[in-house]
Protein backbone atom coordinates (compact mmCIF):
# COMPACT_ATOMS: atom_id res chain seq x y z
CA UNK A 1 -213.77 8.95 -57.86
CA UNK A 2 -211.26 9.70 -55.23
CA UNK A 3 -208.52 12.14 -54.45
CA UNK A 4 -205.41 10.96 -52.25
CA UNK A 5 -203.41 13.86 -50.29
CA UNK A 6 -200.05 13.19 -48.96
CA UNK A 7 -198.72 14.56 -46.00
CA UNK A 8 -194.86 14.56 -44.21
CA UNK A 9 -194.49 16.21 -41.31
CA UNK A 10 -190.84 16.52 -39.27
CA UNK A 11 -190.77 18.14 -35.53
CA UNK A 12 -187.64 17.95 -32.82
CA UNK A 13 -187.80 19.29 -29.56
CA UNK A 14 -186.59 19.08 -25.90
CA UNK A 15 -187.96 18.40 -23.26
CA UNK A 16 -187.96 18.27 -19.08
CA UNK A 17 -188.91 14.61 -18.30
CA UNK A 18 -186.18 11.94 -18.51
CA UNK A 19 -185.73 10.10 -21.87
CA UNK A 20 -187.05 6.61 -19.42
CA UNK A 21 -190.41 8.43 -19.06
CA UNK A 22 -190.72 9.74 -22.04
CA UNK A 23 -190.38 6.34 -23.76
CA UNK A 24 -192.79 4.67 -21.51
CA UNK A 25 -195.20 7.56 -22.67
CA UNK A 26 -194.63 7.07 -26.46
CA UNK A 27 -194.36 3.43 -26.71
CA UNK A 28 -197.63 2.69 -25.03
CA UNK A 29 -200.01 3.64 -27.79
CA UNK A 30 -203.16 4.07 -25.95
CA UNK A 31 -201.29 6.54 -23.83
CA UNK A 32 -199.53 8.27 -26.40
CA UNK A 33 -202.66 8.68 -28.49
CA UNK A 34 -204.62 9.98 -25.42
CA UNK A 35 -202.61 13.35 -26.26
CA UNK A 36 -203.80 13.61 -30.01
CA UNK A 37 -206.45 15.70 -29.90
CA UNK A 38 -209.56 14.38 -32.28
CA UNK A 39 -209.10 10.84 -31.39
CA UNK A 40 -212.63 9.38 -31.71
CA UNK A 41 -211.63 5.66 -31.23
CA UNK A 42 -208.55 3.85 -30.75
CA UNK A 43 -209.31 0.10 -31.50
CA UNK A 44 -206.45 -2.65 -30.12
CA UNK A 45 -206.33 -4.66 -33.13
CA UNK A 46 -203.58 -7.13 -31.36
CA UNK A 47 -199.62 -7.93 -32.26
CA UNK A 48 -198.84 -4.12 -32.24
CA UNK A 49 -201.17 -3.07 -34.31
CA UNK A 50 -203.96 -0.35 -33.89
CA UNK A 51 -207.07 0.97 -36.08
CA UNK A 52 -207.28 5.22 -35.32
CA UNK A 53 -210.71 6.06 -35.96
CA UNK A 54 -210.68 10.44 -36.22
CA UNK A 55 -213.32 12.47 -35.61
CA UNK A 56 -215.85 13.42 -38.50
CA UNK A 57 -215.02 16.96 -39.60
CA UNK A 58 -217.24 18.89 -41.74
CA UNK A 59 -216.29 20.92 -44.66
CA UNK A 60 -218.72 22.96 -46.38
CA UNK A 61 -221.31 19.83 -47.55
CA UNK A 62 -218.68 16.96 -47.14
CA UNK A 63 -218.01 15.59 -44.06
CA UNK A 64 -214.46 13.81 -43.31
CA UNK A 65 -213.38 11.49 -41.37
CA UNK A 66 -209.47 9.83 -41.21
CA UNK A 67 -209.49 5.95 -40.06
CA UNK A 68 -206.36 4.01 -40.68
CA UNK A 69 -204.41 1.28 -39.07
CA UNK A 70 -200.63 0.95 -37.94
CA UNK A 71 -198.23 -1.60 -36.72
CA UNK A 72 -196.03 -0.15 -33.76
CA UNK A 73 -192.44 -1.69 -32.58
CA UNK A 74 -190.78 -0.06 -30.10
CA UNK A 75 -186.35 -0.52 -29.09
CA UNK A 76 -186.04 1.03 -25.73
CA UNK A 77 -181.94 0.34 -26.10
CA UNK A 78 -182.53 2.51 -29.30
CA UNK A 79 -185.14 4.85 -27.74
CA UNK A 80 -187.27 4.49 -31.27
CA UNK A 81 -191.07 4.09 -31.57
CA UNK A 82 -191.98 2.88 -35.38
CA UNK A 83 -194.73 2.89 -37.07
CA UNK A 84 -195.72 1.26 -40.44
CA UNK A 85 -199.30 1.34 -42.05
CA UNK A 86 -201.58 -1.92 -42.30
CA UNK A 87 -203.46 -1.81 -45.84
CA UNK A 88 -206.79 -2.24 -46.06
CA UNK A 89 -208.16 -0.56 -42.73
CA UNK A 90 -209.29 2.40 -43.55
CA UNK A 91 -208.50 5.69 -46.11
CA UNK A 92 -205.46 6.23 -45.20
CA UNK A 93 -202.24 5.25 -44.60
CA UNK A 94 -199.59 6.84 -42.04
CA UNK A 95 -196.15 5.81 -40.85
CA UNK A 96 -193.69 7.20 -39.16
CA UNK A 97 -191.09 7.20 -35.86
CA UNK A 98 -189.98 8.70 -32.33
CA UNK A 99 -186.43 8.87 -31.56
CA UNK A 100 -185.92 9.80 -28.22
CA UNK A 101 -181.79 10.48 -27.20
CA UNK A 102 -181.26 11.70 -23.36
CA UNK A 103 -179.49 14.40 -22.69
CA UNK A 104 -177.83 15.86 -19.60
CA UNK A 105 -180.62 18.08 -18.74
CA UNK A 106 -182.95 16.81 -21.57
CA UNK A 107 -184.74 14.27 -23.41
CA UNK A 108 -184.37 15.19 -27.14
CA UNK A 109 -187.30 14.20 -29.48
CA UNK A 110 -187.60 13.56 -33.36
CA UNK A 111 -190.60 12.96 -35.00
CA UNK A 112 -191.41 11.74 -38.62
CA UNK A 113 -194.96 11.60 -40.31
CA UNK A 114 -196.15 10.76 -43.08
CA UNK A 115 -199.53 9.76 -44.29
CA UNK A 116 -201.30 9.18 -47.87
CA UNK A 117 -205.24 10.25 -47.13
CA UNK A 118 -207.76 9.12 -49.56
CA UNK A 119 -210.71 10.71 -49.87
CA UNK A 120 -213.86 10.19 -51.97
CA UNK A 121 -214.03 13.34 -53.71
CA UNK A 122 -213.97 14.01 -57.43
CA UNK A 123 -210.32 15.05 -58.97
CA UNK A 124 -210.82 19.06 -59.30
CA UNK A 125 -211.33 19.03 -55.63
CA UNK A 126 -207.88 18.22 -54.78
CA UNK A 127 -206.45 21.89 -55.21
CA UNK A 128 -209.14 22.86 -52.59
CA UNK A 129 -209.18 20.37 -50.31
CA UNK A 130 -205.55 19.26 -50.32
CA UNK A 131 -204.28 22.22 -48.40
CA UNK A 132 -207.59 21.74 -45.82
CA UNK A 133 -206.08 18.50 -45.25
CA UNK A 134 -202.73 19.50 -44.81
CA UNK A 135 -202.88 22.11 -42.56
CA UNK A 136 -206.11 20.29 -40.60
CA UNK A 137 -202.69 17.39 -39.98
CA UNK A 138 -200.13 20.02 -39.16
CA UNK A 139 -202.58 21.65 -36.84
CA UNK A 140 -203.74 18.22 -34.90
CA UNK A 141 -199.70 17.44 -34.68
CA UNK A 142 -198.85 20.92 -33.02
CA UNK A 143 -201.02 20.32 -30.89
CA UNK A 144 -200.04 16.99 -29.70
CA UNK A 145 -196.45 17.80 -29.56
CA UNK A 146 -197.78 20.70 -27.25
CA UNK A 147 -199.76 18.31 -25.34
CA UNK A 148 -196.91 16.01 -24.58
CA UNK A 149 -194.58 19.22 -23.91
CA UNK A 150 -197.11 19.82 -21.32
CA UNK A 151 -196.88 15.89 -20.08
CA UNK A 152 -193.27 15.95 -19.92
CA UNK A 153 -192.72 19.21 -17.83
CA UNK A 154 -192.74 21.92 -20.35
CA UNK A 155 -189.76 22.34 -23.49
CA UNK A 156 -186.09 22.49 -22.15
């Protein structure tokens, strides 16, 4: 048996640093992941493509842990970072996209998430541990953004 919890997740923000820096930052994943908190392992799986391996968290008796794998292409004329999953690495599967537009005194930020977890955990457990999950992904997110606020010179 297994449950699967989706999760979307939208954020924009300003920030300090100029849109050049901040791209450099965000299309180098190794970098950009180094500022996601609960990163146990990020694994180069080559063309683009990388395997996130979470930390374990516990719940209760269950312990969790989120691996998945995404490809990454990144425009720097369009100042986009994408992200599309790669099936079968993994429980879950997340996509999503920077878009990074300069401003005069800014760099403006977008960014889209969105993930289907699957975990192995009979049916009636969803209503439980669905919000868990949700807010565990909002939570991790925040503080990322926060971390790369922090990076880029604070929010403008």
């Amino acid at each position: 048996m297994a449950i699967t919890v989706s999760v979307e997740l939208g954020y924009k923000f300003a920030v300090n640093a100029p849109a050049k820096e901040v791209f450099k930052v965000l299309a180098d994943v190794p970098t950009s992941a180094s500022f996601y908190p609960k990163v146990n392992k990020l694994v180069d799986l080559g063309g683009g493509a990388y395997r996130w391996e979470m930390e374990k968290i516990g719940l209760a008796q269950v312990n969790l842990q989120t691996v998945y794998a995404s490809r990454y292409v990144s425009d720097k004329s369009r100042g986009t970072v994408l992200w599309t999953p790669i099936t079968g690495e993994g429980n879950a599967l997340v996509a999503g996209n920077w878009k990074i537009t300069e401003k005069k005194k800014s760099t403006q930020l977008a960014l889209h998430v969105e993930g289907d977890l699957t975990l192995p955990l009979p049916a009636l457990m969803k209503v439980i541990i669905a919000p868990v999950v949700e807010a565990e992904f909002e939570k991790l997110t925040e503080q990322y953004i926060n971390n790369l606020i922090q990076r880029f010179g604070g929010e403008a």
